[in-house]
N, C-alpha and C. Protein backbone atom coordinates (compact mmCIF):
# COMPACT_ATOMS: atom_id res chain seq x y z
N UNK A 1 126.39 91.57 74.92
CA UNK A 1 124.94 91.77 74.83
C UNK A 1 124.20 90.47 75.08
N UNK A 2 124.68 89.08 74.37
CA UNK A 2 124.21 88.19 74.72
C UNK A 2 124.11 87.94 76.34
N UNK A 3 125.31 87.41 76.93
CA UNK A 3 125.54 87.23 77.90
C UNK A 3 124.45 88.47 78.98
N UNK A 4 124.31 89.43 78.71
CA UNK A 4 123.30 89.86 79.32
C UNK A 4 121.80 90.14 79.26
N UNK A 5 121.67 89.73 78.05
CA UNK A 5 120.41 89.07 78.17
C UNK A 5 119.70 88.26 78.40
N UNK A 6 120.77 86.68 78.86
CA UNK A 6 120.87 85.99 79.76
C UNK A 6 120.77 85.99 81.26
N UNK A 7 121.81 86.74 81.53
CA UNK A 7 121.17 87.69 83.20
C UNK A 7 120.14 88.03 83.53
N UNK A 8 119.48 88.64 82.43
CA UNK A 8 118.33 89.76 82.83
C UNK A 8 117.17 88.18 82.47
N UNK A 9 117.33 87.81 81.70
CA UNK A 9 115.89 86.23 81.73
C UNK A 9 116.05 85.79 83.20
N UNK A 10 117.55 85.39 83.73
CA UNK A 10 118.25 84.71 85.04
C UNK A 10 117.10 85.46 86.04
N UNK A 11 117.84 86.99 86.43
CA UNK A 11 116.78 87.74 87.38
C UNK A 11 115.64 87.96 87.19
N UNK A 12 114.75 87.79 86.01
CA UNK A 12 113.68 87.87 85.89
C UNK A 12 113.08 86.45 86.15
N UNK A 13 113.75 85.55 86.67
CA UNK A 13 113.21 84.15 87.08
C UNK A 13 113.41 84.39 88.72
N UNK A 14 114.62 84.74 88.94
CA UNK A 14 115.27 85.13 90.88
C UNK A 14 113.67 85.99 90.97
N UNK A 15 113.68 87.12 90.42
CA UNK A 15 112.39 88.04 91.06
C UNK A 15 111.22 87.62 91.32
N UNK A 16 110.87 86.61 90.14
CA UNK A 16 109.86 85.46 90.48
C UNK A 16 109.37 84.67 91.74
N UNK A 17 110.85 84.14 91.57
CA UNK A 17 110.80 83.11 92.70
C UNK A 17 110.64 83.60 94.24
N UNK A 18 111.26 84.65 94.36
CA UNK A 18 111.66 85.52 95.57
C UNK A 18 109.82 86.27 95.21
N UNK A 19 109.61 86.76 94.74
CA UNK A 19 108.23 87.64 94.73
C UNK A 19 106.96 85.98 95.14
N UNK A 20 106.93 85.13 94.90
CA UNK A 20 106.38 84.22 95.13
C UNK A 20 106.52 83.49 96.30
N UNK A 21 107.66 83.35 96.81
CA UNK A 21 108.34 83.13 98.13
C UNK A 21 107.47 84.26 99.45
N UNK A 22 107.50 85.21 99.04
CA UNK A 22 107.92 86.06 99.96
C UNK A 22 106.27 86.88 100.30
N UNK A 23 105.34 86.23 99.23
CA UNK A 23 104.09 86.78 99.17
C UNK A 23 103.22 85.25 99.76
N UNK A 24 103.95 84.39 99.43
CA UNK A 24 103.04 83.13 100.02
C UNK A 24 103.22 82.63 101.56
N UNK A 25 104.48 82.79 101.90
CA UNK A 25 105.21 82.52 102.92
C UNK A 25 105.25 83.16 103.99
N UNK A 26 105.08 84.75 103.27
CA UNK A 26 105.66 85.66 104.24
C UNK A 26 104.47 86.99 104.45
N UNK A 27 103.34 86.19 104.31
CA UNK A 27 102.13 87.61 104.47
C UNK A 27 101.27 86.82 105.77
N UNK A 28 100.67 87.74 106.17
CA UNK A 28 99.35 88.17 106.97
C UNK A 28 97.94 88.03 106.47
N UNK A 29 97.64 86.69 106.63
CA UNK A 29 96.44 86.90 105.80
C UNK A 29 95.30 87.20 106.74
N UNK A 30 93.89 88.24 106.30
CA UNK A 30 93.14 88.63 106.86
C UNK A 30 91.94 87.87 106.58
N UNK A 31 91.56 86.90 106.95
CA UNK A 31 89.78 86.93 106.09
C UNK A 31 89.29 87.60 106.36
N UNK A 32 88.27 87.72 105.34
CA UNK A 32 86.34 88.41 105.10
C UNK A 32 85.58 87.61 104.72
N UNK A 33 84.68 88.84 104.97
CA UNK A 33 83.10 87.67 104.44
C UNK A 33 82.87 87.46 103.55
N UNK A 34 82.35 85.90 103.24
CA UNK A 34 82.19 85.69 101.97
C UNK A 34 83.25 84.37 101.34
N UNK A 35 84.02 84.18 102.37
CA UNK A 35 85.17 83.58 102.51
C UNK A 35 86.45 84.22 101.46
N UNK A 36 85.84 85.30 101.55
CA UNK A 36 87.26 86.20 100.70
C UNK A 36 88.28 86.39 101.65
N UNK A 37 89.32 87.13 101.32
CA UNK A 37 90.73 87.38 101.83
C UNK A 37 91.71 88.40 101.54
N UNK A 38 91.76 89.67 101.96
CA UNK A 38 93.07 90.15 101.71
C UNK A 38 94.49 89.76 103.00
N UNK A 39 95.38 90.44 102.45
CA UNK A 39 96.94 90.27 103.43
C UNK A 39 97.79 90.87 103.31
N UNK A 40 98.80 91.41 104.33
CA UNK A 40 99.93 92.41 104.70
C UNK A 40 100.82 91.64 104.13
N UNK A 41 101.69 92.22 103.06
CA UNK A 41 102.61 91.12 102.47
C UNK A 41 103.67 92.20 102.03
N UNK A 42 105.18 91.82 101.44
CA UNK A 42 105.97 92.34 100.94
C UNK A 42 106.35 91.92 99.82
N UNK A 43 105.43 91.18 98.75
CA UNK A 43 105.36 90.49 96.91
C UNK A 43 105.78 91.83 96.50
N UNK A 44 104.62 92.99 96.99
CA UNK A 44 104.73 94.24 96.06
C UNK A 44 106.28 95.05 95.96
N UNK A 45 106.93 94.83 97.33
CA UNK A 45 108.56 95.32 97.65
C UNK A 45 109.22 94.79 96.07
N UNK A 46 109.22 93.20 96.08
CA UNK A 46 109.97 92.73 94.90
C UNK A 46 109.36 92.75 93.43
N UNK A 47 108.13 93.57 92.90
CA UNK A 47 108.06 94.20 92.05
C UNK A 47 108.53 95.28 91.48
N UNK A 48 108.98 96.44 92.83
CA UNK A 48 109.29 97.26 92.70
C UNK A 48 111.21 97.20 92.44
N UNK A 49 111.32 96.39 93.41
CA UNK A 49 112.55 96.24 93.65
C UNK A 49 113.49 95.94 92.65
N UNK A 50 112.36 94.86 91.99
CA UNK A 50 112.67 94.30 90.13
C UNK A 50 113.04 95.27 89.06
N UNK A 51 111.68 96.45 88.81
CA UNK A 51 112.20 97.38 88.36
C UNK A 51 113.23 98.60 88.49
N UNK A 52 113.54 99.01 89.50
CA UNK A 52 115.14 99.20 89.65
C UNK A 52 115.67 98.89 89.54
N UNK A 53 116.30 97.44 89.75
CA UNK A 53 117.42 96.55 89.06
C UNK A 53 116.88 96.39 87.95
N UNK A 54 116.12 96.07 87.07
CA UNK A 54 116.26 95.48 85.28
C UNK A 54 116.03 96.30 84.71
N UNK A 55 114.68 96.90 84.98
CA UNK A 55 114.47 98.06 84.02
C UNK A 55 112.49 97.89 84.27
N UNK A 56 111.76 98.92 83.90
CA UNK A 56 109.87 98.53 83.88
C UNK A 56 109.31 97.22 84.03
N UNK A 57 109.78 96.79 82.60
CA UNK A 57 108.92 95.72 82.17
C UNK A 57 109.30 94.51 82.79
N UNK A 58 111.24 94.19 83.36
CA UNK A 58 111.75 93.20 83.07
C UNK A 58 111.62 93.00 85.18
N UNK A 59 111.50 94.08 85.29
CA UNK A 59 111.00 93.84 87.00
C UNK A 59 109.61 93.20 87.45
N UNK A 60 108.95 94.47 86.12
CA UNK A 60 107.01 94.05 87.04
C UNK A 60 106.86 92.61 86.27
N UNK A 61 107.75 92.06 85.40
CA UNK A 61 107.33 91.15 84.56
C UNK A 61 107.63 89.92 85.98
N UNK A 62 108.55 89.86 86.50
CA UNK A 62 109.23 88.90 87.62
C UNK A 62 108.14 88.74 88.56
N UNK A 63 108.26 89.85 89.10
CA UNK A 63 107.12 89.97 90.20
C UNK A 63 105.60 89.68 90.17
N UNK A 64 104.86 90.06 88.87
CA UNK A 64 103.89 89.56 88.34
C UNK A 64 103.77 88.10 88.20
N UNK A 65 104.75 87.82 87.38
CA UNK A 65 105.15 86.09 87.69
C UNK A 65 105.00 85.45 88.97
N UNK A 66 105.63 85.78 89.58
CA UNK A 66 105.79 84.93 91.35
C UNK A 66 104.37 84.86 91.92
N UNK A 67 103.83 86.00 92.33
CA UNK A 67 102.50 86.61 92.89
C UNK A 67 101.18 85.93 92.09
N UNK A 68 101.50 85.98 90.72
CA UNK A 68 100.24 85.13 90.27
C UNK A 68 100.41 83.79 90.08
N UNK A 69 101.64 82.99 90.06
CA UNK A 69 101.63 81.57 90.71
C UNK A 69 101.07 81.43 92.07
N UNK A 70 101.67 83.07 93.25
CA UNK A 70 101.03 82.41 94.29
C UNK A 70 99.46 82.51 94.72
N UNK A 71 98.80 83.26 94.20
CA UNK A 71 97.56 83.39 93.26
C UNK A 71 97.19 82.21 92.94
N UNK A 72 97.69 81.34 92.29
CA UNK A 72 96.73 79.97 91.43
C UNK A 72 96.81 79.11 92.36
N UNK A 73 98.14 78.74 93.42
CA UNK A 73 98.15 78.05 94.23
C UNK A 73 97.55 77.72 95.91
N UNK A 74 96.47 79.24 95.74
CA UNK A 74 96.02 79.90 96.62
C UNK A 74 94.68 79.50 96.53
N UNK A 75 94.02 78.72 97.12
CA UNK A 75 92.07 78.55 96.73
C UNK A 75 91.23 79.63 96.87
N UNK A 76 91.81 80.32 98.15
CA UNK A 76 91.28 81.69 98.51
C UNK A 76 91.58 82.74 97.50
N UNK A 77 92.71 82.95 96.44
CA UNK A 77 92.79 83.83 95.44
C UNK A 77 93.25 83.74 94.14
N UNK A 78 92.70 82.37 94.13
CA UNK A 78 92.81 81.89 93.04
C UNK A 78 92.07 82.36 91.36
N UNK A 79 90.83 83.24 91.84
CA UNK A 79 89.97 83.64 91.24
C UNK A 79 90.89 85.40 90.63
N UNK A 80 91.60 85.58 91.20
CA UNK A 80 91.99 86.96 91.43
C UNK A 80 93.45 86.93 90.58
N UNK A 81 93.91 85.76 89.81
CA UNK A 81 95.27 85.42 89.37
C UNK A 81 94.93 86.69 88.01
N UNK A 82 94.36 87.03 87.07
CA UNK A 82 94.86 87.73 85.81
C UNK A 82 94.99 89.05 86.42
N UNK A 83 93.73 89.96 87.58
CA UNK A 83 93.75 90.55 88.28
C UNK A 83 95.28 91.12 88.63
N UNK A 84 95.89 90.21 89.41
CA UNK A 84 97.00 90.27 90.16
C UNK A 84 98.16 90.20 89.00
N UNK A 85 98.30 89.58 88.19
CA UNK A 85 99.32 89.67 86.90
C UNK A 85 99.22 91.29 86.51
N UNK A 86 97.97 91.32 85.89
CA UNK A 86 98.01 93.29 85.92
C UNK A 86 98.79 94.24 86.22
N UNK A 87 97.78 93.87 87.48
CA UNK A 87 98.40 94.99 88.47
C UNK A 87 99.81 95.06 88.63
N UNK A 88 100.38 94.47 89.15
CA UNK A 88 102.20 93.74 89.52
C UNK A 88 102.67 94.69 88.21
N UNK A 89 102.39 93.96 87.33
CA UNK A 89 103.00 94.29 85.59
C UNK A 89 103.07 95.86 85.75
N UNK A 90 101.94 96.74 86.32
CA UNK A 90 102.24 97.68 86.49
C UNK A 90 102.82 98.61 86.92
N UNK A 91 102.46 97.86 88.33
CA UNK A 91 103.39 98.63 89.35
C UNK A 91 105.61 98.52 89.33
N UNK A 92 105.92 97.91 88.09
CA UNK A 92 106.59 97.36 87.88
C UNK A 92 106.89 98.31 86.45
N UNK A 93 106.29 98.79 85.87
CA UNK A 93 106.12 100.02 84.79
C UNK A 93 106.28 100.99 84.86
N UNK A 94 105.21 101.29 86.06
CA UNK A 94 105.56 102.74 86.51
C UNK A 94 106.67 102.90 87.02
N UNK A 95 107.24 102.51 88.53
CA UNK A 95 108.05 102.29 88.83
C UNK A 95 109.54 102.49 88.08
N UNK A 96 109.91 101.85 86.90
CA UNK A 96 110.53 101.96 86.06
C UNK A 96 110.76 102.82 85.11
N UNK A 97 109.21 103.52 84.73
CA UNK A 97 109.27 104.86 83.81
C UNK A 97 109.64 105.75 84.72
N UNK A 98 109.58 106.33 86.50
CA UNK A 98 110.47 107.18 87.11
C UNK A 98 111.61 107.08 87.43
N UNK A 99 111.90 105.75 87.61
CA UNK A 99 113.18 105.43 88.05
C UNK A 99 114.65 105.36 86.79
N UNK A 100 113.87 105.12 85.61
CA UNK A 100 114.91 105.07 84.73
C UNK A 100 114.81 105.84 83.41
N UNK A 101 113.27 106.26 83.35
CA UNK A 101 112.96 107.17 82.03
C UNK A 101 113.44 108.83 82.52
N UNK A 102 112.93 109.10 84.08
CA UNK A 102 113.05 110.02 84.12
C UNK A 102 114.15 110.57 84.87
N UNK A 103 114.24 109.67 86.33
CA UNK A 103 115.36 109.67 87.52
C UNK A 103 116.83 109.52 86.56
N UNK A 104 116.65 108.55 85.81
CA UNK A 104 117.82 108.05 85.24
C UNK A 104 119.02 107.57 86.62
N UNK A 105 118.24 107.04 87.00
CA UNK A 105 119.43 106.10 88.41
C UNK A 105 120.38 105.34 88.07
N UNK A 106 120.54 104.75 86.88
CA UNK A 106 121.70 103.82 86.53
C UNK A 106 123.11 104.55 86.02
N UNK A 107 122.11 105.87 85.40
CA UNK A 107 123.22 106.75 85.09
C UNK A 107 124.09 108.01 85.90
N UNK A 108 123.43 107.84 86.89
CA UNK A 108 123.12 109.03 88.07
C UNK A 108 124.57 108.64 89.02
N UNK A 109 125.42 109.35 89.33
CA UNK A 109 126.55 109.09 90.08
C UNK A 109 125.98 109.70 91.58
N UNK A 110 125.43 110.69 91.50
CA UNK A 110 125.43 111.29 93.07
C UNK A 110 124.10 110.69 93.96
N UNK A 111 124.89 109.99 94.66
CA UNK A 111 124.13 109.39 95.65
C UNK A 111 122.99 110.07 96.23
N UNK A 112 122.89 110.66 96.61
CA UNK A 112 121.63 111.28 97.07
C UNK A 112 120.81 112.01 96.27
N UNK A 113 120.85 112.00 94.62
CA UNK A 113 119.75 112.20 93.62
C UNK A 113 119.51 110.31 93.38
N UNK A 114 120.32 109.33 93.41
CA UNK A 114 119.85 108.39 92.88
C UNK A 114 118.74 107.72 94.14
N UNK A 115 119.30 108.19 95.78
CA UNK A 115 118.49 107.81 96.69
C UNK A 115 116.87 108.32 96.79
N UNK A 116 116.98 109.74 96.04
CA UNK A 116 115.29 110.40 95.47
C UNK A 116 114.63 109.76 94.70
N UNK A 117 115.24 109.62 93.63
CA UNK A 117 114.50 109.00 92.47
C UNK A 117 113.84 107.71 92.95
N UNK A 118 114.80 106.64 93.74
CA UNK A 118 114.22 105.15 93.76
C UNK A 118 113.55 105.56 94.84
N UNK A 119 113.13 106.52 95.93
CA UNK A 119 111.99 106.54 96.50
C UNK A 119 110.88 107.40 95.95
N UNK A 120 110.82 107.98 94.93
CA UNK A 120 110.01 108.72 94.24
C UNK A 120 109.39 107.42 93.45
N UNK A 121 110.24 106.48 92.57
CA UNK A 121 109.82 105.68 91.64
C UNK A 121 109.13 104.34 92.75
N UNK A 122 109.37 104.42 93.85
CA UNK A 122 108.54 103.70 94.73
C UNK A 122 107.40 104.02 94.74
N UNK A 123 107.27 104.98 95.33
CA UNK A 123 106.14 105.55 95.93
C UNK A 123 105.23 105.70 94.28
N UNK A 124 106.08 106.15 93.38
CA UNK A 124 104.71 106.41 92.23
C UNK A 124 104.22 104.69 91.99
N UNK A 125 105.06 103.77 91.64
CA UNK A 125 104.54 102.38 91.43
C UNK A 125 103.43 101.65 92.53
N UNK A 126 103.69 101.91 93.56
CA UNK A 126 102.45 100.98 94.53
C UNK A 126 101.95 102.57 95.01
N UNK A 127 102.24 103.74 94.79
CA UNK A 127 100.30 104.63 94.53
C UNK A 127 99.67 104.65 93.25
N UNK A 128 100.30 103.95 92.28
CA UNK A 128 99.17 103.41 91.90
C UNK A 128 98.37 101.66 92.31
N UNK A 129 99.05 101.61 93.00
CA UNK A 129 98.51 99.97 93.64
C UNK A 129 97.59 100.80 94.25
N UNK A 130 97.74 101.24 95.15
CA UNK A 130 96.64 101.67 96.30
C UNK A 130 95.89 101.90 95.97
N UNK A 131 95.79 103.09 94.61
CA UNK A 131 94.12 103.05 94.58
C UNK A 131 93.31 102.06 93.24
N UNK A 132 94.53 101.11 92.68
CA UNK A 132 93.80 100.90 91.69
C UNK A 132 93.74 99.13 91.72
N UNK A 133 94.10 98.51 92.73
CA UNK A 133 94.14 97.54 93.42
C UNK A 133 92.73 97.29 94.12
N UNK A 134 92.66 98.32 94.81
CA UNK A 134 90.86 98.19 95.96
C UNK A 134 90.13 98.58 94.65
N UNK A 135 90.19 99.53 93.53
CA UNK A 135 89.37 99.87 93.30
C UNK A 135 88.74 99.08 91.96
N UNK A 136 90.19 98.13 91.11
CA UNK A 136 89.25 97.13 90.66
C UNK A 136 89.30 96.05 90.68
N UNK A 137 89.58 95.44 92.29
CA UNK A 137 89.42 94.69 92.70
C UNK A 137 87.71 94.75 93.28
N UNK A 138 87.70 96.21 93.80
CA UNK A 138 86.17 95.86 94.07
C UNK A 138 85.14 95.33 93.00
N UNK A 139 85.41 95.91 91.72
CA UNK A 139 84.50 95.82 90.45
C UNK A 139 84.27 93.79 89.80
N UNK A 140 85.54 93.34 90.66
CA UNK A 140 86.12 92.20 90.15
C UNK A 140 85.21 91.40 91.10
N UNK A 141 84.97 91.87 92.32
CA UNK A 141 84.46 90.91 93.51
C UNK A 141 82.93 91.23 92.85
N UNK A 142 82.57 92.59 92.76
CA UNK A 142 81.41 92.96 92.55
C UNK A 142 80.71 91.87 91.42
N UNK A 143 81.58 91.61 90.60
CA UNK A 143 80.69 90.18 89.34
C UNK A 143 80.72 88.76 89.96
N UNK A 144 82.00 88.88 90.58
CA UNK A 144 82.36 87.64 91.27
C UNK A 144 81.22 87.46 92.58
N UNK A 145 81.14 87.95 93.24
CA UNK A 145 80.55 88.21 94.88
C UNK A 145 79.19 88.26 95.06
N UNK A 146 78.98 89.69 94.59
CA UNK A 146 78.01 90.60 94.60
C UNK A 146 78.21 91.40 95.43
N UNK A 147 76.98 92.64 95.17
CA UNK A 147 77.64 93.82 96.15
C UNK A 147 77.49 94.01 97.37
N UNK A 148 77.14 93.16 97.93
CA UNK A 148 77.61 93.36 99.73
C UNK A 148 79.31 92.94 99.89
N UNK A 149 79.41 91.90 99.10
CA UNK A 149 80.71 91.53 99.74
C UNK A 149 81.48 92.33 99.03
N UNK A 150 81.61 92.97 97.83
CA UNK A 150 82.30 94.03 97.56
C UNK A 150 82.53 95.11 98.36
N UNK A 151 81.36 95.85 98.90
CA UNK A 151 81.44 96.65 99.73
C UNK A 151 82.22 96.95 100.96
N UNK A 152 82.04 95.35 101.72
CA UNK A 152 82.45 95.05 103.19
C UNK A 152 83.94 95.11 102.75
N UNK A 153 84.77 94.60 101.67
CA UNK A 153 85.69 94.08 100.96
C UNK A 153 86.70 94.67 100.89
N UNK A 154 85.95 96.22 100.35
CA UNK A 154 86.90 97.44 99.97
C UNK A 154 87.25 98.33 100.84
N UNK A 155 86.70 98.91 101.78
CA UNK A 155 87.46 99.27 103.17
C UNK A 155 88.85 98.18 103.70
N UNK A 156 88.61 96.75 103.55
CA UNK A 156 90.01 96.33 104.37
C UNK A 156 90.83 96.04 103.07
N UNK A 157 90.94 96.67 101.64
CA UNK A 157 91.64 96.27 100.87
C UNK A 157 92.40 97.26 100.80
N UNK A 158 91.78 98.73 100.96
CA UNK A 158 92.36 99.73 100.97
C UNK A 158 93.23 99.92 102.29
N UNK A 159 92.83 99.54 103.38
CA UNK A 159 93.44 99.46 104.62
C UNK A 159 95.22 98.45 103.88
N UNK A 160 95.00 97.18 103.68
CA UNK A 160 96.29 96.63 103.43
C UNK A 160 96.62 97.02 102.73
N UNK A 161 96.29 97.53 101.83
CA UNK A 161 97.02 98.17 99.79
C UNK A 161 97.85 99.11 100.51
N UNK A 162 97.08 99.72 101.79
CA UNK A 162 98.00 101.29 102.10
C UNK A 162 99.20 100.53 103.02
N UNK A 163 98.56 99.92 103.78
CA UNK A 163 99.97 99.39 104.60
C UNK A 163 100.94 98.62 104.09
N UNK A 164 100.56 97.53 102.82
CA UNK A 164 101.56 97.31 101.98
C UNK A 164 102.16 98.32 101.18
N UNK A 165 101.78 99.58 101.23
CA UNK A 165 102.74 100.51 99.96
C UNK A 165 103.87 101.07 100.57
N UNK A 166 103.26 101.22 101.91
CA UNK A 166 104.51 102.02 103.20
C UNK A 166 105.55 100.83 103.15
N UNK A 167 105.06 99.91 103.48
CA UNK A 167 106.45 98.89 103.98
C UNK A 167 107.16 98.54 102.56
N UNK A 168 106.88 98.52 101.93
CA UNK A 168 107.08 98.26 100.12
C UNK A 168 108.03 99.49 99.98
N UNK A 169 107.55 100.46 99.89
CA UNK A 169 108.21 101.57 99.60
C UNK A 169 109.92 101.45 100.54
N UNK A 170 109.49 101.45 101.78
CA UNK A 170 110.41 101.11 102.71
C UNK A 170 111.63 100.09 102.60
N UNK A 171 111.40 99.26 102.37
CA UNK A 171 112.02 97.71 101.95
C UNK A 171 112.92 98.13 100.65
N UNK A 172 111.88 98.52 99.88
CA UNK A 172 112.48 98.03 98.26
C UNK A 172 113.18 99.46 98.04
N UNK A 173 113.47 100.49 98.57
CA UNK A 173 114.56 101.84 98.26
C UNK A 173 115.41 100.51 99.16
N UNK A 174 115.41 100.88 100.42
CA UNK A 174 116.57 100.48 101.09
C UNK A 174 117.64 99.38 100.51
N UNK A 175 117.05 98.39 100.18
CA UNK A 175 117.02 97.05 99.64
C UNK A 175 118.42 97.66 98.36
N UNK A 176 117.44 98.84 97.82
CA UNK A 176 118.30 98.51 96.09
C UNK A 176 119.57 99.72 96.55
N UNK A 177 119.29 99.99 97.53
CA UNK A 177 120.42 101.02 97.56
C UNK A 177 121.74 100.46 98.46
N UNK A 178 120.86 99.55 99.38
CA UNK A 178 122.46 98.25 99.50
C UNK A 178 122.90 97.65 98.43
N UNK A 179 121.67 97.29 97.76
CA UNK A 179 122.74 95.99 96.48
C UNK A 179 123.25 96.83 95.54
N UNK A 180 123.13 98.31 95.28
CA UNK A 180 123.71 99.00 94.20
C UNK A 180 125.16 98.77 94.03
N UNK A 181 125.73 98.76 95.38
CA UNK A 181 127.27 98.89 94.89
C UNK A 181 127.72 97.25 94.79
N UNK A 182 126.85 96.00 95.44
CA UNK A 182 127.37 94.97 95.08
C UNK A 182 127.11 94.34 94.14
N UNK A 183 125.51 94.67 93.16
CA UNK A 183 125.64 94.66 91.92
C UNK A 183 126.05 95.14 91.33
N UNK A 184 127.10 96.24 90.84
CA UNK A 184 128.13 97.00 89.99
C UNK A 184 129.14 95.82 90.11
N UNK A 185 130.17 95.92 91.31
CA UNK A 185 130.97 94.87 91.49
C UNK A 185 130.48 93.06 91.01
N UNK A 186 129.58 92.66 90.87
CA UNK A 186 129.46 91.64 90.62
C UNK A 186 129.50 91.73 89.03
N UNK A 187 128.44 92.33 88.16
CA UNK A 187 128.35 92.63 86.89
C UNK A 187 127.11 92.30 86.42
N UNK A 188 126.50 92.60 87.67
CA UNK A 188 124.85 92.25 87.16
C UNK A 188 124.14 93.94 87.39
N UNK A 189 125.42 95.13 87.14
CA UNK A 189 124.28 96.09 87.28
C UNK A 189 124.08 96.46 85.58
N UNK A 190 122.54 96.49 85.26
CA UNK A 190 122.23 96.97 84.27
C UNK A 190 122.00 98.91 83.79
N UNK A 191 122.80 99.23 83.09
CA UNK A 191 122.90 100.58 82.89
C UNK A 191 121.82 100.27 81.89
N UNK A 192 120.27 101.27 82.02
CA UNK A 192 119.20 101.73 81.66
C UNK A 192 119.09 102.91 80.62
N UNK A 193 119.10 103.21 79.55
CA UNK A 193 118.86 103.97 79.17
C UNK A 193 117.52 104.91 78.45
N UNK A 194 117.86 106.22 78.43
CA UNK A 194 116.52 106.74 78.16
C UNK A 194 115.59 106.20 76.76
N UNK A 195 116.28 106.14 76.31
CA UNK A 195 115.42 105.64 74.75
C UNK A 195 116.02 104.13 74.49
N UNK A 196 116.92 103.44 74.67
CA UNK A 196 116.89 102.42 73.81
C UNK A 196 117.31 101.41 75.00
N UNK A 197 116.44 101.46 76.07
CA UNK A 197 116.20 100.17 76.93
C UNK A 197 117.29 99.95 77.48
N UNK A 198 117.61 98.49 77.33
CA UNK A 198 118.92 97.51 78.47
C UNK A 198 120.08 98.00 77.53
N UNK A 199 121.17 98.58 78.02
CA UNK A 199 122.03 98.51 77.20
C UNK A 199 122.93 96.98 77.33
């Protein structure tokens, strides 16, 4: 038990680093007016991705981490860092309450119910990004901004929120359904259970 609760702090630092990596490094950034900014990125993949391997909290917690360092280190979205901790945290929750409260994927032997679930538990974690990302992000610009630039704002936020959920979704099933069998073999797969968390 010790020893794996060690692991799971370990990957909840890897998800970090990699969710921070991969959102600073590896996005599309768009400006707007106002000198605001959204971007096509794959941070949200390794939120999700987190919670399939650890479990809700111990995924969106990683990913939240990375994304809002790259957030503070960001001048352009720097304003947007508790914002972005949120959200992540969530999408990293949900994610996790289908994938392991309900899918039960860790416990799941037949491959093609565990391949449903982690695209079901995708898709529910970043739809709720999509709409709840533009939508209080607009409210956020709206105190911050004012409402023109909110306005202009939220059409291209919703535009990337949606195109980041497709490629997210995409990435992060595929992703965990390669490392499934080489995390078993290594001993970093965590069996999830319904009521009493990490076993």
């Amino acid at each position: 038990m010790k020893n794996q609760k060690a692991q799971k702090i370990a990957m909840v630092g890897l998800m970090a680093a990699l969710s921070y990596v991969v959102f600073t490094f590896l996005q599309i950034k768009i400006p707007l007016p106002g000198g605001d900014a959204t971007s096509i990125h794959l941070g949200n993949a390794v939120c999700v991705l987190g919670a399939l391997i650890l479990g809700g909290f111990y995924g969106g917690l990683g990913g939240a981490i990375g994304m809002t360092i790259g957030d503070l280190l960001d001048p352009v979205y720097v304003v947007y860092a508790p914002k972005t901790f949120f959200l992540k945290l969530c999408i990293g929750l949900i994610t996790g309450l289908i994938a392991h409260k309900i899918g039960r994927i860790t416990l799941e032997t037949e491959h093609k119910k565990v391949a449903l679930w982690t695209v079901l538990a995708s898709v529910g974690g970043l739809l709720f990004n999509v709409i709840f990302d533009p939508l209080i992000g607009y409210f956020y610009k709206l105190a911050i901004l004012g409402k023109p630039a909110a306005e202009v704002t939220l059409a291209w936020n919703v535009a990337s929120t949606s195109i980041n959920a497709v490629t997210s979704t995409i990435v992060a099933s595929l992703v965990y359904l390669a490392l499934r069998p080489a995390l078993k073999k290594a001993g970093f797969f965590f069996v999830i259970e319904r009521k009493t968390g990490m076993k």
